[in-house]
N, C-alpha and C. Protein backbone atom coordinates (compact mmCIF):
# COMPACT_ATOMS: atom_id res chain seq x y z
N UNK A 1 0.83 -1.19 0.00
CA UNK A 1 0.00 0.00 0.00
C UNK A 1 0.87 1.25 0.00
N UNK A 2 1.70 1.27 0.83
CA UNK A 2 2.91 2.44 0.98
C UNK A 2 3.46 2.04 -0.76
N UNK A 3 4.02 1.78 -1.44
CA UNK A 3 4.69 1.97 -2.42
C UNK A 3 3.74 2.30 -3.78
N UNK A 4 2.46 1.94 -3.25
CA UNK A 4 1.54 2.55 -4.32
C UNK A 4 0.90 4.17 -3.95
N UNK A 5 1.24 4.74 -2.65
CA UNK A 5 1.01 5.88 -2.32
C UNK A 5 2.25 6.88 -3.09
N UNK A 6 3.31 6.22 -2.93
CA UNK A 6 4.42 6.70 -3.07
C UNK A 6 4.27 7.02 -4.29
N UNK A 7 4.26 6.21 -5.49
CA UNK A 7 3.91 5.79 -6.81
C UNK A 7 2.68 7.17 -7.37
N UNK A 8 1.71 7.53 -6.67
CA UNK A 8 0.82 8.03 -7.15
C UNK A 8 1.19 9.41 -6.74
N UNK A 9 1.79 9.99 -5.53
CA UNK A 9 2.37 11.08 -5.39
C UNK A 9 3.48 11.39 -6.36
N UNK A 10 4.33 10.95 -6.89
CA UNK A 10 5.36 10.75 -7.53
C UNK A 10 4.99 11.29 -9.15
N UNK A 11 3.71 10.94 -9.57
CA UNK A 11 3.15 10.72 -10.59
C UNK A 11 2.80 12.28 -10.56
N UNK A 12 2.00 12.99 -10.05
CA UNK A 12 1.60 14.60 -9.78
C UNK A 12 2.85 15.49 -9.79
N UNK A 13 4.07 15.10 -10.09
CA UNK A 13 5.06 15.88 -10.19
C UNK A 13 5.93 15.43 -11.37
N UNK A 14 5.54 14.65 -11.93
CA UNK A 14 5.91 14.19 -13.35
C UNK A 14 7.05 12.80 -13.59
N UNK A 15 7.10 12.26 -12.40
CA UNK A 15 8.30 11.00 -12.35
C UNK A 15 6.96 9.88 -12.62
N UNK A 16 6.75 9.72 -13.58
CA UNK A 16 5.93 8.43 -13.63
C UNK A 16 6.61 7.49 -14.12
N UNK A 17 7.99 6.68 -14.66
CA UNK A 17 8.37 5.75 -14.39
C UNK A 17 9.58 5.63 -13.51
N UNK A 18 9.15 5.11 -12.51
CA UNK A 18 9.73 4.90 -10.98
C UNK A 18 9.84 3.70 -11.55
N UNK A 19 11.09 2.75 -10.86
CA UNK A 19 11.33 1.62 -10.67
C UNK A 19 10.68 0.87 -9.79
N UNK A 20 10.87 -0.44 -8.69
CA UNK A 20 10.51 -0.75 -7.61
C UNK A 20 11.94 0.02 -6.83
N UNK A 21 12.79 -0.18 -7.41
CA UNK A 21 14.17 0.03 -6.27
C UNK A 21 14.11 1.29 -6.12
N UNK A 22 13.59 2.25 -6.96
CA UNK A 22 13.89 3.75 -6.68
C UNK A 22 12.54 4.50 -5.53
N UNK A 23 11.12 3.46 -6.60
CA UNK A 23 9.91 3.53 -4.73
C UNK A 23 10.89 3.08 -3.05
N UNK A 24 11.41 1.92 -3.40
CA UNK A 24 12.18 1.54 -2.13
C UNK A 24 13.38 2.62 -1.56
N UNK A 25 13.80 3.28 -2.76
CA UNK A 25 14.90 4.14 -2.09
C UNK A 25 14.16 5.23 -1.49
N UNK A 26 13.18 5.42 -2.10
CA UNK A 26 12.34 6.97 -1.57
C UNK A 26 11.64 6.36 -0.05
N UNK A 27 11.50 5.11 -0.13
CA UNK A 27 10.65 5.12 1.40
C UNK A 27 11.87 4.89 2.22
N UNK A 28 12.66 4.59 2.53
CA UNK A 28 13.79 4.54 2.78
C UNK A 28 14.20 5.80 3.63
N UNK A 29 14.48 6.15 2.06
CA UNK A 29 15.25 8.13 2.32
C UNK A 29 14.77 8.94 3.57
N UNK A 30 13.16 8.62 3.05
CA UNK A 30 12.42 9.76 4.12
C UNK A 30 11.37 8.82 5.17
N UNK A 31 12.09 7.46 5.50
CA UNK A 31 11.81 6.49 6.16
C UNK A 31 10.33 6.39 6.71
N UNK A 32 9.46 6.35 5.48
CA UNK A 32 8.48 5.93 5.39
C UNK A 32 8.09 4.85 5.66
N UNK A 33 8.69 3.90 5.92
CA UNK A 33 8.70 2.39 6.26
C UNK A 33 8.05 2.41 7.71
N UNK A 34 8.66 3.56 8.75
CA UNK A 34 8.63 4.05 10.15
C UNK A 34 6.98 4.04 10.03
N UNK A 35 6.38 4.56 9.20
CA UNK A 35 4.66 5.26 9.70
C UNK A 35 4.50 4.13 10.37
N UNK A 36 3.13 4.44 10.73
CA UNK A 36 2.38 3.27 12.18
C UNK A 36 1.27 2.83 10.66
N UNK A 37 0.65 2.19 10.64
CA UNK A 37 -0.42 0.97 9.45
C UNK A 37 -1.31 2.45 9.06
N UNK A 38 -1.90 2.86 10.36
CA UNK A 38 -3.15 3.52 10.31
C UNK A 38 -2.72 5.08 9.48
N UNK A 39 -1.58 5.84 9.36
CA UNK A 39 -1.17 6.77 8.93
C UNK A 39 -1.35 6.37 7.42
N UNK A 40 -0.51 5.00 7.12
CA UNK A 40 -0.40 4.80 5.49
C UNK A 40 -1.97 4.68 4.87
N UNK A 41 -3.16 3.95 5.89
CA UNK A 41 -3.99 3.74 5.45
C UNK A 41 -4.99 5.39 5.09
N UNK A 42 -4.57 6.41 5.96
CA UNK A 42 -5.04 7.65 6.01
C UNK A 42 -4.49 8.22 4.55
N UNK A 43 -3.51 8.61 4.53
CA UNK A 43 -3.12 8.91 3.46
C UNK A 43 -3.55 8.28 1.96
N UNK A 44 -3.55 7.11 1.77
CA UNK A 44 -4.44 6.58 0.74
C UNK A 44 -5.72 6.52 0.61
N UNK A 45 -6.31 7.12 1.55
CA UNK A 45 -7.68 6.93 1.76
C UNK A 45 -7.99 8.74 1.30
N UNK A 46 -7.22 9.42 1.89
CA UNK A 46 -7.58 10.73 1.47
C UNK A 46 -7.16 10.98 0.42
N UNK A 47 -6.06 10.78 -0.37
CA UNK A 47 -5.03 11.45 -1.47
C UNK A 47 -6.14 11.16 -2.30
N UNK A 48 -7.01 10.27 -3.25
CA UNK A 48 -7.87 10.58 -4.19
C UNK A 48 -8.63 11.74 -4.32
N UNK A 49 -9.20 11.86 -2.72
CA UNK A 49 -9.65 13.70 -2.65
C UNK A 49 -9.12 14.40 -2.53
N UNK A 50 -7.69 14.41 -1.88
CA UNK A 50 -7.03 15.47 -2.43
C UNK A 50 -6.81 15.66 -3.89
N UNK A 51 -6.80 14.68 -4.97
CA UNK A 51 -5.95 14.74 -6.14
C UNK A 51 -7.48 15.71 -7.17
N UNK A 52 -8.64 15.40 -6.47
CA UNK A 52 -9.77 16.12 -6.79
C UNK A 52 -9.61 17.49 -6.81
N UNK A 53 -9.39 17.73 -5.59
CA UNK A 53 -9.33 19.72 -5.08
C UNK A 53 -8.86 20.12 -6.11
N UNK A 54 -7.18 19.52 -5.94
CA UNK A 54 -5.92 19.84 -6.56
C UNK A 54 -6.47 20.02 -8.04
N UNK A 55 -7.10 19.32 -8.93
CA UNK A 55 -7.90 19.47 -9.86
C UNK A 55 -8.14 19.89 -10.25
N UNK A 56 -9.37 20.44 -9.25
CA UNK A 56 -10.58 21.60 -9.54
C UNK A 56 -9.95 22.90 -9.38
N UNK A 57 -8.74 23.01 -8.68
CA UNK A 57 -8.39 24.01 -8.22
C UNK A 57 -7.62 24.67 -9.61
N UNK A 58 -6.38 23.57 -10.71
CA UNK A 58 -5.96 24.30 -11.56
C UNK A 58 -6.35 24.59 -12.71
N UNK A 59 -8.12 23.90 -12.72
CA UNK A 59 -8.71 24.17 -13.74
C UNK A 59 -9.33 25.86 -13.65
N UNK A 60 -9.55 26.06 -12.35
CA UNK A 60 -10.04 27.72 -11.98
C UNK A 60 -9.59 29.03 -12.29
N UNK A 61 -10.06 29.56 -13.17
CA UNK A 61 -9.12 30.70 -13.56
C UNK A 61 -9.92 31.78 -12.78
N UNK A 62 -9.25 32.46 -12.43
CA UNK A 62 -8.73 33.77 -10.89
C UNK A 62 -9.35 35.00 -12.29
N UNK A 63 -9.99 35.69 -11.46
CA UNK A 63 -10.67 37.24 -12.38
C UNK A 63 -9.59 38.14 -11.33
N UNK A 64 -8.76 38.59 -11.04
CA UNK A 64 -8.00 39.48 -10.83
C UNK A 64 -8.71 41.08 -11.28
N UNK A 65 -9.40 41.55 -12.21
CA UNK A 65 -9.83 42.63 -12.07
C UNK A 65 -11.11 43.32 -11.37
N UNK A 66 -11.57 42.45 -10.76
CA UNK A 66 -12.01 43.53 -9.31
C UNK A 66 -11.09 44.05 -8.42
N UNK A 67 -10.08 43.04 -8.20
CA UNK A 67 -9.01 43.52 -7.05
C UNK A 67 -8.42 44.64 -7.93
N UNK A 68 -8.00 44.69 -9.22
CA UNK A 68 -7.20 45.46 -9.66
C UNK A 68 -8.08 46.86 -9.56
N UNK A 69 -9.44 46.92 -10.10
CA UNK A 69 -10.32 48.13 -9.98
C UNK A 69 -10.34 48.73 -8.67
N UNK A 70 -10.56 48.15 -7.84
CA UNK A 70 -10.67 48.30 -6.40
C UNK A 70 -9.71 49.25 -6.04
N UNK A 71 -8.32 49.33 -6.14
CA UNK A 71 -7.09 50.19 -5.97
C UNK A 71 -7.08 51.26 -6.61
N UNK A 72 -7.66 51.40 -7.95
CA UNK A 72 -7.70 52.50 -8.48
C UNK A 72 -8.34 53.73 -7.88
């Protein structure tokens, strides 16, 4: 479960072919191995909704000219 979390975070920043040895070096590195069951299971359980927000969020384009009128 941890190396498929890893795997899917990994993927949102553009490394989508990861090895197994290089998932293993990353849990490793930042000794992810350490979490307690219930943390890894949190995190996979939420990251789909997060990957939603994250989504919706860079599809949103920002109207900046009220703020800009506003100052004038």
């Amino acid at each position: 479960m941890l190396i498929s979390v890893v795997r899917s975070m990994f993927k949102h920043i553009g490394a989508t072919e990861l090895s197994d040895s290089d998932v293993l070096g990353i849990i490793r590195t930042f000794k992810l191995d350490k979490l307690p069951p219930h943390y890894i299971f949190l995190l996979s359980s939420t990251l789909p909704i997060l990957e939603l927000i994250v989504a919706k969020l860079m599809k949103e384009e920002i109207d900046y000219t009220a703020l800009v009128e506003g100052e004038a």
